[in-house]
Protein backbone atom coordinates (compact mmCIF):
# COMPACT_ATOMS: atom_id res chain seq x y z
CA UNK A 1 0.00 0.00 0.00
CA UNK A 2 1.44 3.66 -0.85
CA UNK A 3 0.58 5.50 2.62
CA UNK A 4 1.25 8.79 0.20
CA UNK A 5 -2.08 7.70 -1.56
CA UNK A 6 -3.46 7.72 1.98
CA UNK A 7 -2.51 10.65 3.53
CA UNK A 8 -5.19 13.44 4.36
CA UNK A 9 -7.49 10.92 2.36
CA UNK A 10 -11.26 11.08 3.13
CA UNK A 11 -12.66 7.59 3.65
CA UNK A 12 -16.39 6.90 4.77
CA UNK A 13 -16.41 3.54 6.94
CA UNK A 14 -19.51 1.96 7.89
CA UNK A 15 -19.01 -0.87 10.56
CA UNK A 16 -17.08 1.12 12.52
CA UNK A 17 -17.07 -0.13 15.93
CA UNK A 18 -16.91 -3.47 15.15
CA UNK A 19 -13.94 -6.31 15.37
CA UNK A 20 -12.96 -6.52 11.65
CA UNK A 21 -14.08 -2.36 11.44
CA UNK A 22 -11.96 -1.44 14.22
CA UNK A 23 -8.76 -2.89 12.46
CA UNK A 24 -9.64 -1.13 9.39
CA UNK A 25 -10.23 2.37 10.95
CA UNK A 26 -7.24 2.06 12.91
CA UNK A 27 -5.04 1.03 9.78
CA UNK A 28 -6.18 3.60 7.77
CA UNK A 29 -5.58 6.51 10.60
CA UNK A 30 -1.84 4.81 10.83
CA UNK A 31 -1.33 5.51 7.48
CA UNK A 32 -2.75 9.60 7.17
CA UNK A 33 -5.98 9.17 5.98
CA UNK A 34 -9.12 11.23 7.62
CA UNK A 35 -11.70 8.15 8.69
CA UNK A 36 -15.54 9.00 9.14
CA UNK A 37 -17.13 6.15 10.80
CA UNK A 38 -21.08 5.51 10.82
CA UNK A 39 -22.00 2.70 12.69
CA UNK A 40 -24.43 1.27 15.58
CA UNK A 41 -22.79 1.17 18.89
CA UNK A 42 -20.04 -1.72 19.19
CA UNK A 43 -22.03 -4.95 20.11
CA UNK A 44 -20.29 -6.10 22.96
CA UNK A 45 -18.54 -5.19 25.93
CA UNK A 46 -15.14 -5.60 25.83
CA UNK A 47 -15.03 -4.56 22.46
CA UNK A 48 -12.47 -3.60 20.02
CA UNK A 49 -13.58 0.23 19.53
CA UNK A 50 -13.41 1.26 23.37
CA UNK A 51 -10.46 -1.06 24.81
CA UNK A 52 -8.00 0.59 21.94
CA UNK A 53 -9.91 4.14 22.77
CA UNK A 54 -10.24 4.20 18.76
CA UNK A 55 -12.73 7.26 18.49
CA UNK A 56 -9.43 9.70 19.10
CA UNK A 57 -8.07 8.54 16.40
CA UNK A 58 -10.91 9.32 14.08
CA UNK A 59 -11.94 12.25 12.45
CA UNK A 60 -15.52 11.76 13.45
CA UNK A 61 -17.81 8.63 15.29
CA UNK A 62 -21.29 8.93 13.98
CA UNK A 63 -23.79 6.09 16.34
CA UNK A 64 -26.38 5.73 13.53
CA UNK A 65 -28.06 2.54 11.39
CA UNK A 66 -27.35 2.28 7.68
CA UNK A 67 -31.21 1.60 7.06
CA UNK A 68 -31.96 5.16 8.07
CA UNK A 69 -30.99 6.07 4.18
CA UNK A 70 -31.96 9.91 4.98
CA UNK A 71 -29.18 10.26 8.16
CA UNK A 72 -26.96 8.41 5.98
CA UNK A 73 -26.85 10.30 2.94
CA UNK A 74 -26.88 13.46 4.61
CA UNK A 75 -23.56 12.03 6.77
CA UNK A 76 -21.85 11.38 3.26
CA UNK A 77 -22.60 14.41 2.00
CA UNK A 78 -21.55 16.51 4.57
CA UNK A 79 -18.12 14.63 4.47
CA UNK A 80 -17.55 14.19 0.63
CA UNK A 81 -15.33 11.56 0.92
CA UNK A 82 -13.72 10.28 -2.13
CA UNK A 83 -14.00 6.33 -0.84
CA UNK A 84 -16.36 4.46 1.01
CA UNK A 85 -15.71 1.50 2.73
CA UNK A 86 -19.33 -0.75 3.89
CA UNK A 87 -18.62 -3.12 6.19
CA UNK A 88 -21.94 -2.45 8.55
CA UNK A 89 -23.37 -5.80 8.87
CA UNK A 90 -25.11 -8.47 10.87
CA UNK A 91 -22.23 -10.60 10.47
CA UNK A 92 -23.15 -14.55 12.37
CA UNK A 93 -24.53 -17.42 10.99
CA UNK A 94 -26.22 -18.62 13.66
CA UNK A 95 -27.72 -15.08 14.76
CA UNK A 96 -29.47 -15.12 11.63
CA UNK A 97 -30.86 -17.70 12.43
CA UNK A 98 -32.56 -16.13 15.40
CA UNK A 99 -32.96 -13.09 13.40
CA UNK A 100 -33.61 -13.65 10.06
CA UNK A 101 -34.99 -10.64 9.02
CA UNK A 102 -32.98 -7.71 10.93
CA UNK A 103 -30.17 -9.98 9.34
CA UNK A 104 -32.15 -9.54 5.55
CA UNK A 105 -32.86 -6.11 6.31
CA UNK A 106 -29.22 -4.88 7.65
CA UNK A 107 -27.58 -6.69 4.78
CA UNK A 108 -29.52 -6.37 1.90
CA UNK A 109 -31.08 -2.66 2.49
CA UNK A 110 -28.53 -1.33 4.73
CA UNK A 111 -25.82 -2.32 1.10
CA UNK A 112 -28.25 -0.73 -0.83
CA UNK A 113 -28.62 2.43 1.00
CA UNK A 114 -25.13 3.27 0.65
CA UNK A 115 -25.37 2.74 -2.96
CA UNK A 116 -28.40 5.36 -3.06
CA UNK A 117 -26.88 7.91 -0.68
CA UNK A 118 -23.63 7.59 -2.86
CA UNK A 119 -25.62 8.34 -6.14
CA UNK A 120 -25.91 11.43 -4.79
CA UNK A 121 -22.70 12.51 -3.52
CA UNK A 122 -20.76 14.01 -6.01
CA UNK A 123 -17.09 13.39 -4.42
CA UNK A 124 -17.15 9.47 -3.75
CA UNK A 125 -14.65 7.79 -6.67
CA UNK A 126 -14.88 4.20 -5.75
CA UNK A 127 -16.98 1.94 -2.89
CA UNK A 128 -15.35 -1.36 -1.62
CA UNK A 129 -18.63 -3.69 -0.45
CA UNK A 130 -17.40 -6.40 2.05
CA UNK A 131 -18.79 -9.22 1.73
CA UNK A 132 -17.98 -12.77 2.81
CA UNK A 133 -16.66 -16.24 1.74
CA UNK A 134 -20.45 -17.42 2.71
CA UNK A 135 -21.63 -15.77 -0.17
CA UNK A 136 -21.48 -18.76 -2.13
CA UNK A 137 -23.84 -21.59 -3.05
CA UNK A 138 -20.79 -24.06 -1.73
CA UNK A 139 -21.76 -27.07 -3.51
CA UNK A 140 -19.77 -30.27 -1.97
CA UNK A 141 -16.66 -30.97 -4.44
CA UNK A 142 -14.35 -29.73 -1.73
CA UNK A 143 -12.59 -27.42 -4.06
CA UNK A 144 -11.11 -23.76 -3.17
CA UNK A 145 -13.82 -21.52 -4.44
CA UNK A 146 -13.17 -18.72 -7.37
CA UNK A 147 -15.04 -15.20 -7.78
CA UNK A 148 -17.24 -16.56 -10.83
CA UNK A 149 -18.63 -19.65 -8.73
CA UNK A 150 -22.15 -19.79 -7.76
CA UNK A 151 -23.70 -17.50 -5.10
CA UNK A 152 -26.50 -18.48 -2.64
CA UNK A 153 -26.77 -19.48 0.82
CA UNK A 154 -28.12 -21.99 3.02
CA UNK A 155 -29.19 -19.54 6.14
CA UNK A 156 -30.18 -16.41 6.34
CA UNK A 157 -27.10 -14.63 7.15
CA UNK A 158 -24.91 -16.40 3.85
CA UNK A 159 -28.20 -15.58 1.44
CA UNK A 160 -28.17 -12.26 2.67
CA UNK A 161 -24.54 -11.46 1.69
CA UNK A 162 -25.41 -13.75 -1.59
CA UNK A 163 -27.85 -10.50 -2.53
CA UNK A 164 -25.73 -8.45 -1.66
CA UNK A 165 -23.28 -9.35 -4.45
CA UNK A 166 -26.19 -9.33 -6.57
CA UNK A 167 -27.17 -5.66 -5.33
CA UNK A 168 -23.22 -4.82 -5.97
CA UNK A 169 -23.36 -6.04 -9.29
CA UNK A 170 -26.91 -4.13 -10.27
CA UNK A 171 -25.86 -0.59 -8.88
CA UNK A 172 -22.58 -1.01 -10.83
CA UNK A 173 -23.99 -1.64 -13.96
CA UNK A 174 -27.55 0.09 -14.09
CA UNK A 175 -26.27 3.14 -12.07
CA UNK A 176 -22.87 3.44 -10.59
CA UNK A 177 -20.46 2.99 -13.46
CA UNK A 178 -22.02 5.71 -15.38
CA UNK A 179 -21.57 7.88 -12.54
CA UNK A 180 -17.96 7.01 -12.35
CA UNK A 181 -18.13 5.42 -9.35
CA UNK A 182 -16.30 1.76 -9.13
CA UNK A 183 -17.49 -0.46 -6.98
CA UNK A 184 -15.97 -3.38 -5.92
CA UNK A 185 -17.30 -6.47 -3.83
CA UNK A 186 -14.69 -8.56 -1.25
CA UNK A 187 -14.99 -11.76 0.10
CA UNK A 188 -12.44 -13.02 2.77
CA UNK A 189 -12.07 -15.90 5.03
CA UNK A 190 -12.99 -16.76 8.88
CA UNK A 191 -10.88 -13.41 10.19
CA UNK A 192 -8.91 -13.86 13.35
CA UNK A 193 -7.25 -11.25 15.72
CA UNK A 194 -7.37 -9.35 18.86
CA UNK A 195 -10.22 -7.21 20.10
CA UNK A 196 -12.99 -9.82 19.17
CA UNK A 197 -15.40 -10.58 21.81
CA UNK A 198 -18.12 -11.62 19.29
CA UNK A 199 -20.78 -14.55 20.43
CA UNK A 200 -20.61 -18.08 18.73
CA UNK A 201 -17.30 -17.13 17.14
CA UNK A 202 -13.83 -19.62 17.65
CA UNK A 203 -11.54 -17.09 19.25
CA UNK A 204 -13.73 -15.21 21.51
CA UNK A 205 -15.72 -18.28 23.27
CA UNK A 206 -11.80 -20.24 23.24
CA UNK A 207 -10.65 -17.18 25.52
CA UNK A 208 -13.77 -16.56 27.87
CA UNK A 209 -13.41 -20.33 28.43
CA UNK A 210 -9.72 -19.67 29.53
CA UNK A 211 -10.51 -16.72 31.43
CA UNK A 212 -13.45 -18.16 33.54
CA UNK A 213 -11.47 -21.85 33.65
CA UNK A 214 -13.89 -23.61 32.09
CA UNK A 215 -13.79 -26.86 29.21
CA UNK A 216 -14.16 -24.82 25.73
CA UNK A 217 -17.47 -26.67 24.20
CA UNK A 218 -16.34 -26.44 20.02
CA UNK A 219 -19.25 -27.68 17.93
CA UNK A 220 -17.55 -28.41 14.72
CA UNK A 221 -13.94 -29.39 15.04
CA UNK A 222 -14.41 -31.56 11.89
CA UNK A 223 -15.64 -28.23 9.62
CA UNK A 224 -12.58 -26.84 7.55
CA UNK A 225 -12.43 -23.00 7.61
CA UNK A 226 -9.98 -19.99 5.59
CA UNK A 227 -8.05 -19.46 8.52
CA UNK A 228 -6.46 -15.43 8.63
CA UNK A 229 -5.33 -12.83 10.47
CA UNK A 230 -7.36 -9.78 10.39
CA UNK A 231 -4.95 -7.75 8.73
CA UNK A 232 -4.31 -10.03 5.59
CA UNK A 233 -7.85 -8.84 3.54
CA UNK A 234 -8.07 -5.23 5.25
CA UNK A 235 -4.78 -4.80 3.23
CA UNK A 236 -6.31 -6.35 0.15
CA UNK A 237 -9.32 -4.23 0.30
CA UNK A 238 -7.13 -0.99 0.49
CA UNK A 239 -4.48 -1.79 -2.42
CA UNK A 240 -8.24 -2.81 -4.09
CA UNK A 241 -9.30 0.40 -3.00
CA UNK A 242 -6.48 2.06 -4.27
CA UNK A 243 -6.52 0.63 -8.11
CA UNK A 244 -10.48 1.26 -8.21
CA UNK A 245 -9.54 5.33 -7.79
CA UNK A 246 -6.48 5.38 -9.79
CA UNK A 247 -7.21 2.69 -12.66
CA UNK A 248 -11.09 2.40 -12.40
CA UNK A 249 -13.47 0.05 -13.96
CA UNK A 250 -10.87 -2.54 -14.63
CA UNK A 251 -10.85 -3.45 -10.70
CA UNK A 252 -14.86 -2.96 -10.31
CA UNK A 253 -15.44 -6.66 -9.41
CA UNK A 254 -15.66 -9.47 -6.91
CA UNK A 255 -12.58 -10.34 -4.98
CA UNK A 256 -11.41 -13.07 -2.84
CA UNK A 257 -9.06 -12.59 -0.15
CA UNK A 258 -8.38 -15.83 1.34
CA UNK A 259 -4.74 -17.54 2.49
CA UNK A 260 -3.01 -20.10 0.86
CA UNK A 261 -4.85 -23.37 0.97
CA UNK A 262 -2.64 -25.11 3.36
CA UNK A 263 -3.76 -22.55 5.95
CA UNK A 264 -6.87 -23.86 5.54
CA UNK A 265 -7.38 -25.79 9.11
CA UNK A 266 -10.01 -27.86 10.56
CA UNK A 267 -11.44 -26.10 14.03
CA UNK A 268 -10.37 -28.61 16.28
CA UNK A 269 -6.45 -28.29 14.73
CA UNK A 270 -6.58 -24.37 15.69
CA UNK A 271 -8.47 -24.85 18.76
CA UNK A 272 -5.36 -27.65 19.33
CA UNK A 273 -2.58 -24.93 18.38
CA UNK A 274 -4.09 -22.48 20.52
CA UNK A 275 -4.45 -24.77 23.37
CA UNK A 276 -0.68 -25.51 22.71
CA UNK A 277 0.10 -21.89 23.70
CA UNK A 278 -2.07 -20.60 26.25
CA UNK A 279 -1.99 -22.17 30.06
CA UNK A 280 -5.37 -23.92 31.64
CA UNK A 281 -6.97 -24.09 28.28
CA UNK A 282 -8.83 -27.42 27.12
CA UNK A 283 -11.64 -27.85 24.86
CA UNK A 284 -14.45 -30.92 23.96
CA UNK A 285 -16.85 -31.67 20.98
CA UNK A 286 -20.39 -30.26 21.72
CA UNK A 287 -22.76 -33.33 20.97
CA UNK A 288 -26.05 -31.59 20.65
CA UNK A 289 -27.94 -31.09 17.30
CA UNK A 290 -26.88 -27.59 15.83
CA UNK A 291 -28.37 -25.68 13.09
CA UNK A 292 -26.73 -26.24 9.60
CA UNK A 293 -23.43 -24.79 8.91
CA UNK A 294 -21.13 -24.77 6.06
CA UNK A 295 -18.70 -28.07 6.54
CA UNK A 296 -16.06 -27.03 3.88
CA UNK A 297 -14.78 -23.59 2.97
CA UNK A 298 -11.39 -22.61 0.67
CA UNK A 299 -10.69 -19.31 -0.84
CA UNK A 300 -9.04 -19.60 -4.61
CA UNK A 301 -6.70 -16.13 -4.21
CA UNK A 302 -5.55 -16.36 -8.00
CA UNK A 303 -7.29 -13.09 -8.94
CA UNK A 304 -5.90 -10.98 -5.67
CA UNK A 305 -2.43 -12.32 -6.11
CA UNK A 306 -1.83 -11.63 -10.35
CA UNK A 307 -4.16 -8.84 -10.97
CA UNK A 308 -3.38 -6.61 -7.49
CA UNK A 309 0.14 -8.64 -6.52
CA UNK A 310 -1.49 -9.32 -2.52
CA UNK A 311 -0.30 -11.99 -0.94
CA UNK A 312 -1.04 -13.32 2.61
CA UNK A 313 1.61 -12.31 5.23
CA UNK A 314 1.03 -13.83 8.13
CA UNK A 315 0.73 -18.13 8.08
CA UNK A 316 -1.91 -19.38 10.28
CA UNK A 317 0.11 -20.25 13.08
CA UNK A 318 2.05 -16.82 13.07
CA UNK A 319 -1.44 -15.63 12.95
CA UNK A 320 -2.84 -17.47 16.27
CA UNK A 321 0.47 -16.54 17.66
CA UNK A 322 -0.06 -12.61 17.53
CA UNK A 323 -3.96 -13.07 18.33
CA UNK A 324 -2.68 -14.66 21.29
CA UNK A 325 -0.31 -11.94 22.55
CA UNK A 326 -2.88 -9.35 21.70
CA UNK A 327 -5.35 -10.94 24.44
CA UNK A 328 -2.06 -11.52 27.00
CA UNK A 329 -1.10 -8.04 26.56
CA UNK A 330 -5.01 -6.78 26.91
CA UNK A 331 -5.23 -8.89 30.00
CA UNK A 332 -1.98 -7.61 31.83
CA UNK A 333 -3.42 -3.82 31.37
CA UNK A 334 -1.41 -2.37 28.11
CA UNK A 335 -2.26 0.66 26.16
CA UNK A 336 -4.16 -1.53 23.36
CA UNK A 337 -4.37 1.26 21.35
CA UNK A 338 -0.51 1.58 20.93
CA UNK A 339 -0.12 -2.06 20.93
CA UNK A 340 -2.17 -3.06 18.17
CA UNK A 341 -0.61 -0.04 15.91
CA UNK A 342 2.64 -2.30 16.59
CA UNK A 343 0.67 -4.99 15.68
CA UNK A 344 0.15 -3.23 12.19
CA UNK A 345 3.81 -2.18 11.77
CA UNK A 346 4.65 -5.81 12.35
CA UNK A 347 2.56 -7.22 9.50
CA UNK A 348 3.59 -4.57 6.80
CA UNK A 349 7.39 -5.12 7.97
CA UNK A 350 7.11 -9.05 7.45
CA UNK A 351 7.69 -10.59 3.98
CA UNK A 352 4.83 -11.90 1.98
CA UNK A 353 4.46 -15.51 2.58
């Protein structure tokens, strides 16, 4: 990434306060650029946004919901960025399954809202749509799976993010493009880091389980996931971000950002590596029924790696490693806020795998 491009940069960023949000504000205030978030307030307490004290290093915090299109479009407006990034979701499987349509509603009308809203801001050049690696239909051939495969969705949450590649793909061509606007849709693997305290997700429940001694109860350990550290697509979306301004309509697409396939781990081998490095910590299969999730998932990264030359940085177990330290370190009472831009200046310093 060329922090030049960067610097004094406006960038809209929905999702703000959340895990994967957090990392992506605070990268992009590391390297100059003038962040406007617009978010709800962060779901959970720790939480990313207030244990690194993250609002200081914005330029401004708006607490708002991307389905109020009116609030929203008057927010991007009054900023006139020249990027926005939409990562504002309801991002867990099994939540949307206990809220299927605040899930539908958040993901399919909350993307489309900031599609309408940027129609009518004259300053925004490109918008980067995160999406996820549940987008797709998934059928069972156990394959890595490439932009062009099949999209659709077994719950509510995957179908949601399914339309909203579809969405992605209308606005661009029936409105967007002729506006000179370039959008571009990301999907990325099962993100790991510090600062997540998310329910029903691997790292979070692994480290309340450690932290109130208890057995961690894993329910899959068979499924295979895209293990990665946080940091490995938040840099593809920018250097994305980056060609969609400079070079345009040749970028305005769907991206994966996965890691290499052997990095692809079963839950029950990460939950085994972490319990490898962190003291007290044990874990057992969960034999109740559970509701359907995805058994296999691989990223093909062809497209990132030629067309944009990203690469992943971190391996997975360099990856568990640092998620690890950034919970020890959070734990014993550090400033979070300058550990994790260490964190940052870490994974830019260390050679692409």
């Amino acid at each position: 990434m060329n922090r030049s491009f960067w610097k004094g940069r406006k960038v809209f960023l929905t999702g703000h306060t959340g895990f994967k949000g957090g990392w992506t504000a605070l990268l992009l205030s590391q390297m100059g650029a003038k962040v406007y978030g617009y978010s709800l307030k962060p779901p959970t307490k720790p939480n990313f946004f207030m244990t690194t004290k993250l609002e200081k290093c914005l330029s401004k915090s708006t607490i708002a919901n991307i389905l109020d299109l009116k609030k929203l479009t008057k927010e991007i407006k009054r900023v006139g960025p020249s990027l926005i990034i939409h990562m504002a979701a309801q991002p867990l499987v099994r939540e949307s399954y206990n809220m299927p349509l605040q899930t539908l509603n958040t993901n399919i009308i909350g993307t489309a809202n900031i599609f309408e809203a940027a129609r009518q801001t004259s300053t925004i050049k490109a918008i980067v749509n995160i999406t996820t690696d549940k987008c797709y239909e998934n059928p069972t051939q156990n394959k890595p799976l490439k932009e062009n495969d099949r999209l659709g969705g077994y719950d509510p949450y995957s179908s949601s993010k399914a339309c909203a590649e579809l969405i992605t793909s209308a606005y661009r061509r029936s409105f967007l493009s002729n506006a000179r606007i370039h959008v571009a849709s990301v999907r990325a693997g099962n993100v790991i880091g510090g600062g997540d305290w998310a329910e029903d997700r691997l790292i979070p429940d692994f480290f309340k389980s450690v932290y109130t001694n208890k057995t961690m109860i894993v329910r899959s350990p068979n499924a295979i996931r895209p293990w990665q550290h946080v940091l490995e697509p938040i840099s593809g979306y920018l250097l994305l971000a980056e060609k969609l301004i400079k070079k345009g309509r040749n970028y305005a697409s769907a991206w994966n950002f996965g890691p290499e396939n052997k990095d692809a781990k079963t839950v029950g081998w990460v939950v085994d590596q972490l319990c490898a490095i962190t003291l007290r910590a044990k874990w057992k299969t969960d034999d109740k029924k559970q509701p359907h999730e995805t058994a296999f998932l691989k990223l093909d990264n062809t497209k990132a790696k030629k067309k944009l030359n990203w690469k992943p940085r971190w391996n997975i177990k360099i990856a568990l490693s640092n998620t690890v330290k950034w919970y020890q370190y959070w734990k014993d009472g550090y400033d979070m806020l300058k550990f994790s831009r260490k964190q940052i200046e870490q994974f830019h310093n260390h050679k692409k795998i």
